[in-house]
C-alpha atoms as a PDB file:
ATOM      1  CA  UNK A   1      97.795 171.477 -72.379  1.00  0.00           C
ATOM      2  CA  UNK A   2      95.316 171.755 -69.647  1.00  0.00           C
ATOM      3  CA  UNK A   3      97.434 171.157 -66.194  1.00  0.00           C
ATOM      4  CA  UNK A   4      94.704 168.374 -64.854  1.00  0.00           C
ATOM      5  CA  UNK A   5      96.479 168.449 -61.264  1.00  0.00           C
ATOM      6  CA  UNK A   6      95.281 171.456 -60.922  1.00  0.00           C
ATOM      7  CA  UNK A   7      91.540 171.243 -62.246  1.00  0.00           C
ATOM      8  CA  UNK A   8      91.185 168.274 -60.213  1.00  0.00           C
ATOM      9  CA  UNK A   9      92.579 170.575 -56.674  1.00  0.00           C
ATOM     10  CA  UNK A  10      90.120 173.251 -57.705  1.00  0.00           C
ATOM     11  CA  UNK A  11      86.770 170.777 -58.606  1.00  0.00           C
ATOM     12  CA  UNK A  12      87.645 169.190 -55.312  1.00  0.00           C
ATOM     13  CA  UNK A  13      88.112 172.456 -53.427  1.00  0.00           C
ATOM     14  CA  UNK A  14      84.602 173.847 -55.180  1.00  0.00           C
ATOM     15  CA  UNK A  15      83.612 170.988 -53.916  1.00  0.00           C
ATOM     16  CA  UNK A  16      84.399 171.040 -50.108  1.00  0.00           C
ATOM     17  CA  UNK A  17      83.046 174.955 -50.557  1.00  0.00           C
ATOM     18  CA  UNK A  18      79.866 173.623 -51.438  1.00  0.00           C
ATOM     19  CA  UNK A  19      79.729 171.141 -49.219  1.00  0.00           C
ATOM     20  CA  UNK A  20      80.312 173.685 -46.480  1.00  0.00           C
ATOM     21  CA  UNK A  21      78.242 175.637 -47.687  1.00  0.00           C
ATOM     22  CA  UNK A  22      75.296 173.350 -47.311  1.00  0.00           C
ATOM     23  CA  UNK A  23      76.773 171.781 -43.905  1.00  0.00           C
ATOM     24  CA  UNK A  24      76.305 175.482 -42.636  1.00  0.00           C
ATOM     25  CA  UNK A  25      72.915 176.244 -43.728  1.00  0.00           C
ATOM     26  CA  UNK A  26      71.739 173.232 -42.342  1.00  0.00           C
ATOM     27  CA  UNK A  27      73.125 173.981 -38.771  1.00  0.00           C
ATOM     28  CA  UNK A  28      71.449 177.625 -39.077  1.00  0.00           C
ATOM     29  CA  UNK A  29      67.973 175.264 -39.872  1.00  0.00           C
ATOM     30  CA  UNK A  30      68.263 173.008 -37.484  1.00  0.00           C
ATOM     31  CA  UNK A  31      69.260 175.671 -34.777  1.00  0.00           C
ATOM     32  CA  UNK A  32      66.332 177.617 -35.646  1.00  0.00           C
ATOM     33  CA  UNK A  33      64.377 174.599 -35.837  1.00  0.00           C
ATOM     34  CA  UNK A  34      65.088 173.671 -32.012  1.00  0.00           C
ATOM     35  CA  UNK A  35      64.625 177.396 -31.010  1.00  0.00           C
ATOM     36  CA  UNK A  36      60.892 177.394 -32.424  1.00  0.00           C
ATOM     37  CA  UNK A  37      60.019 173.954 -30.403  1.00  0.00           C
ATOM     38  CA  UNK A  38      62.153 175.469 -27.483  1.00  0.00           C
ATOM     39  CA  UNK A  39      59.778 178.338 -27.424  1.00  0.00           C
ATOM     40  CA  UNK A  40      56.405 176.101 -28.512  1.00  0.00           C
ATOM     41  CA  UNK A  41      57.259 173.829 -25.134  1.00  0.00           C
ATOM     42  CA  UNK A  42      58.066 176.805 -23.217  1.00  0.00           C
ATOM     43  CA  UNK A  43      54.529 178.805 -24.215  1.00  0.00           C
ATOM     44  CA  UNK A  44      52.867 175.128 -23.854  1.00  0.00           C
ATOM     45  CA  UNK A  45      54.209 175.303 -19.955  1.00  0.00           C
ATOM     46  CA  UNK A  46      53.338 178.735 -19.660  1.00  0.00           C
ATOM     47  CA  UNK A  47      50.518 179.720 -16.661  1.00  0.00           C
ATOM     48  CA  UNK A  48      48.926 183.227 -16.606  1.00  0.00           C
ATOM     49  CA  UNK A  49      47.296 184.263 -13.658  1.00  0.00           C
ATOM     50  CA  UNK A  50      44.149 186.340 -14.068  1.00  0.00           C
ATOM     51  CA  UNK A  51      41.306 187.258 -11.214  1.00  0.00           C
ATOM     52  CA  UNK A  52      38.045 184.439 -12.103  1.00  0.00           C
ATOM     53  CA  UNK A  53      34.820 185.108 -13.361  1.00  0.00           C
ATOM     54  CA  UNK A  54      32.157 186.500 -10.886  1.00  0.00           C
ATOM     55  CA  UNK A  55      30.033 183.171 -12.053  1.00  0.00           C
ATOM     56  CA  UNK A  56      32.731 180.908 -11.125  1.00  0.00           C
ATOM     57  CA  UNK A  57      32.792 178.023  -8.491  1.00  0.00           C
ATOM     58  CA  UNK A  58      33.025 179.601  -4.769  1.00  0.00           C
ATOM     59  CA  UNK A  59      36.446 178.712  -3.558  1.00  0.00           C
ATOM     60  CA  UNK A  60      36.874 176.988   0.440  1.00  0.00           C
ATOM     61  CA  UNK A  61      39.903 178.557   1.670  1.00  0.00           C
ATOM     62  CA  UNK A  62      41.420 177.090   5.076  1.00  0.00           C
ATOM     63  CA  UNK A  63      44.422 178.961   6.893  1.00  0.00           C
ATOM     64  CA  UNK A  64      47.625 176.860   8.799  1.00  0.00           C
ATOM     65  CA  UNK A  65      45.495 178.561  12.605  1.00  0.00           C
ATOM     66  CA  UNK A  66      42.291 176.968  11.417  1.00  0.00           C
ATOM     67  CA  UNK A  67      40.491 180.294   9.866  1.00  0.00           C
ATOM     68  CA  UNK A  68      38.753 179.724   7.358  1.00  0.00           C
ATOM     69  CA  UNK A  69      36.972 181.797   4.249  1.00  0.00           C
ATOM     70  CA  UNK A  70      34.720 181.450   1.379  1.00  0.00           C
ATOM     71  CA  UNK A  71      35.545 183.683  -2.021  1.00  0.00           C
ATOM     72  CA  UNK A  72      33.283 183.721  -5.254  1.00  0.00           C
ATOM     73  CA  UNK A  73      34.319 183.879  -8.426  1.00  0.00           C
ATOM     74  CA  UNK A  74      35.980 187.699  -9.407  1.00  0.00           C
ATOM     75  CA  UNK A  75      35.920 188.599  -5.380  1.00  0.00           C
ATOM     76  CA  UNK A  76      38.619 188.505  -3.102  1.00  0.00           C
ATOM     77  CA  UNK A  77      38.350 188.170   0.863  1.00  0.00           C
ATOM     78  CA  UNK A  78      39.461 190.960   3.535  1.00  0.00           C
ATOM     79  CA  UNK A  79      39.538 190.248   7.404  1.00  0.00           C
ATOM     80  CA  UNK A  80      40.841 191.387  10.344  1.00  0.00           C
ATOM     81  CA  UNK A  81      40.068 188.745  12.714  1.00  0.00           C
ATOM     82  CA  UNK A  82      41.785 188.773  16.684  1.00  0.00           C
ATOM     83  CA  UNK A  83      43.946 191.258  15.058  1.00  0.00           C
ATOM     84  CA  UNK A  84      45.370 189.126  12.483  1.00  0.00           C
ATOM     85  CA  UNK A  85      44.830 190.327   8.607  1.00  0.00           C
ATOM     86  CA  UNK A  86      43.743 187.533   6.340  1.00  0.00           C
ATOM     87  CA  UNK A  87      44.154 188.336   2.689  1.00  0.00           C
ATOM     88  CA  UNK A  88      42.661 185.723  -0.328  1.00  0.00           C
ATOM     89  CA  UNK A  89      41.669 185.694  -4.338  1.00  0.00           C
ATOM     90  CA  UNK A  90      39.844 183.786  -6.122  1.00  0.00           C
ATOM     91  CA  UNK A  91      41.922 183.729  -9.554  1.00  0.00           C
ATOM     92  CA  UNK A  92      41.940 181.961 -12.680  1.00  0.00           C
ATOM     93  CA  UNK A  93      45.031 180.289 -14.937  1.00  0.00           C
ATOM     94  CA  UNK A  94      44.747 181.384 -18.099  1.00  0.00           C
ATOM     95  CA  UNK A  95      47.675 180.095 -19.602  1.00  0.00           C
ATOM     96  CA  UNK A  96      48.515 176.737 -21.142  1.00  0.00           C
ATOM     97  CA  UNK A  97      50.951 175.101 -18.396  1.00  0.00           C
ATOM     98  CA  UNK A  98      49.970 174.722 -14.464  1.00  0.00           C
ATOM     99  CA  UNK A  99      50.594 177.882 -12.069  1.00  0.00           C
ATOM    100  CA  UNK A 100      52.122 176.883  -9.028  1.00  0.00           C
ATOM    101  CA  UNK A 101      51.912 180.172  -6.698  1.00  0.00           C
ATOM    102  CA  UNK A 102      55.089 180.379  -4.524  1.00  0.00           C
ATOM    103  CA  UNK A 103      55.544 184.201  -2.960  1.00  0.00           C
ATOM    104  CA  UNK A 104      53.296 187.413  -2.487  1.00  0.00           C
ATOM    105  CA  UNK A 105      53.938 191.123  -1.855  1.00  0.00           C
ATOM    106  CA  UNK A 106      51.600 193.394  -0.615  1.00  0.00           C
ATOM    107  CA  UNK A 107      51.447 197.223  -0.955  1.00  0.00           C
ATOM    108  CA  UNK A 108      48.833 199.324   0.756  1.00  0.00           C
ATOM    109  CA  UNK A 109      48.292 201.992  -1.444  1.00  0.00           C
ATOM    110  CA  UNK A 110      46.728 201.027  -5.120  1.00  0.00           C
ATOM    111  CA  UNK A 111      49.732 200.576  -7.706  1.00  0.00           C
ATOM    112  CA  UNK A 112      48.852 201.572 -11.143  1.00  0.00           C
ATOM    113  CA  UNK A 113      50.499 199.290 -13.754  1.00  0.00           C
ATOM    114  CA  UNK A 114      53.664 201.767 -14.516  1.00  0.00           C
ATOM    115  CA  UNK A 115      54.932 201.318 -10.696  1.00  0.00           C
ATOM    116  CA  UNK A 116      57.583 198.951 -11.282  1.00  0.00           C
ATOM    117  CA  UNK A 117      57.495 195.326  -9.970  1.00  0.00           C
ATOM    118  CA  UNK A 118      59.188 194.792  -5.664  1.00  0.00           C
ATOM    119  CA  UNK A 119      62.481 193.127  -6.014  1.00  0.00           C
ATOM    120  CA  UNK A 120      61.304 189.298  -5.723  1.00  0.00           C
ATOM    121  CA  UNK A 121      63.324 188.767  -3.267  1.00  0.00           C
ATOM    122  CA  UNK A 122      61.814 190.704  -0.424  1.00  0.00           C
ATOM    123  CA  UNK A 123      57.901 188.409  -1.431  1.00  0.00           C
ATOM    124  CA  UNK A 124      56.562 186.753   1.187  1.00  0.00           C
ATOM    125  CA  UNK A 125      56.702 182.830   0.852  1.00  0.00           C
ATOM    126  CA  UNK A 126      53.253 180.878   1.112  1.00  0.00           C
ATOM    127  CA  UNK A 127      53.683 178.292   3.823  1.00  0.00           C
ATOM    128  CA  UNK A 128      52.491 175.741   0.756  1.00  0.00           C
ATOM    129  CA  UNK A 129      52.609 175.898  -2.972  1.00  0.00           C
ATOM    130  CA  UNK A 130      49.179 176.576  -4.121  1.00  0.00           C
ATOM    131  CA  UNK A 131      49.126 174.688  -7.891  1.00  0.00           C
ATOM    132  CA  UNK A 132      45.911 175.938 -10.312  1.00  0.00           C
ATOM    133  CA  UNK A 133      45.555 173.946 -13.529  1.00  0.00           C
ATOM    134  CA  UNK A 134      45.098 175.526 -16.917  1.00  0.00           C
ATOM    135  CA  UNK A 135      41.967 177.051 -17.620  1.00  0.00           C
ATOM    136  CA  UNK A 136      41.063 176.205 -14.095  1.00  0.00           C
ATOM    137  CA  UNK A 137      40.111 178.095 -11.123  1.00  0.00           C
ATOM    138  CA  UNK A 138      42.053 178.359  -7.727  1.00  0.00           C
ATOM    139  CA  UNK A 139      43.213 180.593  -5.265  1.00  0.00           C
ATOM    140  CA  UNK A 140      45.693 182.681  -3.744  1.00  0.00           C
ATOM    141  CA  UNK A 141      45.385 183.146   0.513  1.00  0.00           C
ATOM    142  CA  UNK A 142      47.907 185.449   2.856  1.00  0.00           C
ATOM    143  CA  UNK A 143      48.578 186.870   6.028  1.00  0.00           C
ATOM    144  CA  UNK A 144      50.069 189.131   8.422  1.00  0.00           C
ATOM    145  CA  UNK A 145      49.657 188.226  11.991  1.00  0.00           C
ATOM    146  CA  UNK A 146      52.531 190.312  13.569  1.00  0.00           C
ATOM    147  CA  UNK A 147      51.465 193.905  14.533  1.00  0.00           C
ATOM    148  CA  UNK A 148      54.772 194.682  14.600  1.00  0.00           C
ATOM    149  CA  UNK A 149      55.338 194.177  10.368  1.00  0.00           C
ATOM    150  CA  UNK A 150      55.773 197.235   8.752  1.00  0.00           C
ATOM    151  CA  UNK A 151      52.748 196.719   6.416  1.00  0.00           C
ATOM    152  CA  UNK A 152      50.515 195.408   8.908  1.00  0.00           C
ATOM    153  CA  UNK A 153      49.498 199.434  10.158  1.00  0.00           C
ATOM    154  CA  UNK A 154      49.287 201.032   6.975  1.00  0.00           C
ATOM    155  CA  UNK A 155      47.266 197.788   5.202  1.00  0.00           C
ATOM    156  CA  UNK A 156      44.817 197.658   8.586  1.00  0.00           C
ATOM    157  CA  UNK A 157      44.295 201.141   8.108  1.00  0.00           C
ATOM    158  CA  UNK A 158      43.321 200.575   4.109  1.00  0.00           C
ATOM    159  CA  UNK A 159      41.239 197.836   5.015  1.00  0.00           C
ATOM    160  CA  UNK A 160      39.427 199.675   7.507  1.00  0.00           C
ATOM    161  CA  UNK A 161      39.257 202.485   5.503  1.00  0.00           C
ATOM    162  CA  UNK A 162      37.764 200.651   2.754  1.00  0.00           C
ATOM    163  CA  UNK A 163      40.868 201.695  -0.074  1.00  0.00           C
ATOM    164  CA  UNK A 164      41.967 199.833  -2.533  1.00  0.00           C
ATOM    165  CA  UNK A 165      45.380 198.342  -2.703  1.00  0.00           C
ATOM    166  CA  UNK A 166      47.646 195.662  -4.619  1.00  0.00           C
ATOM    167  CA  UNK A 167      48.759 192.314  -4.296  1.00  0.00           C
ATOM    168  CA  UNK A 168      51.883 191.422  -6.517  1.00  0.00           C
ATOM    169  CA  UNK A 169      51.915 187.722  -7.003  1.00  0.00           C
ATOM    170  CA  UNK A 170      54.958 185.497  -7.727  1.00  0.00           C
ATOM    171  CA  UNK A 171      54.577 181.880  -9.688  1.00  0.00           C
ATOM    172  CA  UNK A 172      55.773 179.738 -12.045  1.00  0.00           C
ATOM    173  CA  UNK A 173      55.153 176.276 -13.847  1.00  0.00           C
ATOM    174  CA  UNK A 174      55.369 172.630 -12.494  1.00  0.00           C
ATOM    175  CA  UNK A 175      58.906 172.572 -13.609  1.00  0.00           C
ATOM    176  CA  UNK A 176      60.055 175.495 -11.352  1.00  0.00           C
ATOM    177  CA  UNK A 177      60.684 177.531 -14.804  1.00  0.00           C
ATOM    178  CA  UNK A 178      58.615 180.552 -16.834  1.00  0.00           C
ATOM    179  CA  UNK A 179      58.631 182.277 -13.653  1.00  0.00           C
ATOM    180  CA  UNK A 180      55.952 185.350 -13.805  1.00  0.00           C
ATOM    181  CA  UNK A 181      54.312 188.210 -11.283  1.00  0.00           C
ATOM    182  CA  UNK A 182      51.380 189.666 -11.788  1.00  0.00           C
ATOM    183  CA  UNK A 183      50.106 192.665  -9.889  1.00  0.00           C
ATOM    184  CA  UNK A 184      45.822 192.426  -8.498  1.00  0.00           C
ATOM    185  CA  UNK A 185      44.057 195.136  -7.116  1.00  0.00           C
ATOM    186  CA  UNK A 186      41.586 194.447  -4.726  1.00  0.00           C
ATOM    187  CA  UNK A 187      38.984 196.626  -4.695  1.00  0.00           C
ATOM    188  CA  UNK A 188      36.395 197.756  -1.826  1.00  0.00           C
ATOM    189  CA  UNK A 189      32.692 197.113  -3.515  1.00  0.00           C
ATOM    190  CA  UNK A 190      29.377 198.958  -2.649  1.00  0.00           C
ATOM    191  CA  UNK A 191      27.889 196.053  -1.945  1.00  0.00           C
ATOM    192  CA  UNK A 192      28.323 194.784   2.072  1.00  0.00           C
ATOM    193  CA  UNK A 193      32.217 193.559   3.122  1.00  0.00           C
ATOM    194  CA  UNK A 194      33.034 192.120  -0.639  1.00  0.00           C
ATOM    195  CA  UNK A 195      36.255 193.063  -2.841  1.00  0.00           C
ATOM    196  CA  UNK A 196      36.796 192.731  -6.106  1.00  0.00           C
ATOM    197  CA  UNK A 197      39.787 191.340  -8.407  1.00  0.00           C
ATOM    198  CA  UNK A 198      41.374 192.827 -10.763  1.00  0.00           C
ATOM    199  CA  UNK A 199      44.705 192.699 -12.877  1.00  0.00           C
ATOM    200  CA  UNK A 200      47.012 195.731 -14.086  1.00  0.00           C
ATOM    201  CA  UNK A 201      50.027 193.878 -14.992  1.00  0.00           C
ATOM    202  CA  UNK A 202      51.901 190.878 -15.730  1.00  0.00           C
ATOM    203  CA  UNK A 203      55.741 190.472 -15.544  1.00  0.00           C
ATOM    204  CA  UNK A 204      58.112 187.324 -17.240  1.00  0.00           C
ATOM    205  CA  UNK A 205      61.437 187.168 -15.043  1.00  0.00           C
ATOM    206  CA  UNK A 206      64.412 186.442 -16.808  1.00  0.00           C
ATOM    207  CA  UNK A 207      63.146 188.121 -20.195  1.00  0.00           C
ATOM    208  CA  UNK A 208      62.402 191.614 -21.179  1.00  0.00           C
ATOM    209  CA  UNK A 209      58.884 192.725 -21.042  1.00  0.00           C
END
């Protein structure tokens, strides 16, 4: 005689097995699910810096003392004016979310794209956020106005010297997050004073690269 206490324990156990079973796939799905619009909103947020076009709007570029510069698209500007150095870009976002510029480190010599990135914390802070739209055109402006800074000799002498050398530059989205640097050369051109742009690398922080 079939024991039906039992059949019943086990059809209900099955049961709750299968039930589980389901339960847990659909957690896995729905985690997934979240991680794949996680990472669509992040790359929709995402700004990529990249030096403009050489046909792209002239940018007006206006320092805190009053100086004042004019960059065309692809160029960069190089001055040493009353013995202060003004440094600028004109760059362009090619990413999807809005670059706000924050920080900027400056090396003398030319940095090939293996030379890993300066510590972020020793950048230089831009008195003001500089924010570039996607697919837009902007800029990026610096200076060093104290002889006494230990890049000021060496980067006076490169400028003079007409040598190339690199710009790291730190920024993220309008959110504070998807925080990147990406390393410009500026470039001495045959042609009068002007420099030209151009990008090596590009780093994510807070993800491997």
């Amino acid at each position: 005689m079939a024991d039906w206490a039992t059949i019943s324990a086990l059809a209900t156990a099955g049961g709750t097995l299968v039930l589980a079973a389901a339960t847990f796939s659909s957690v896995r799905s729905a985690n997934r699910a979240a991680r794949v619009a996680e990472r669509a909103l992040d790359l929709g947020l995402r700004p990529l810096l990249m030096p403009s076009r050489l046909e792209d709007t002239m940018q007006k570029i206006r320092w805190v003392d009053d100086h004042m510069a004019h960059v065309e698209g692809g160029r960069g500007s190089v001055e040493v004016v009353d013995d202060n150095i003004y440094l600028a870009m004109s760059v362009r976002n090619a990413g999807t979310g809005v670059a706000v510029l924050e920080a900027w480190h400056v090396d003398p010599e030319f940095q090939h794209a293996a030379r890993p990135m300066t510590d972020p914390e020793s950048f230089r802070a831009l008195t003001r956020d500089l924010y570039i739209p996607s697919g837009d055109v902007g800029f990026w402006q610096g200076a060093i106005r104290d002889a006494n800074d230990e890049q000021y000799a060496p980067l006076r002498d490169a400028i003079e010297q007409r040598h190339p050398f690199t710009v790291d530059v730190l920024y993220g989205d309008h959110e504070s997050g998807q925080r990147a640097v990406s390393r410009f050369t500026l470039n001495p051109s045959q042609q009068g004073s002007q420099w030209l742009c151009s990008v090596v690398r590009h780093w994510s922080l807070g993800r491997a690269t």
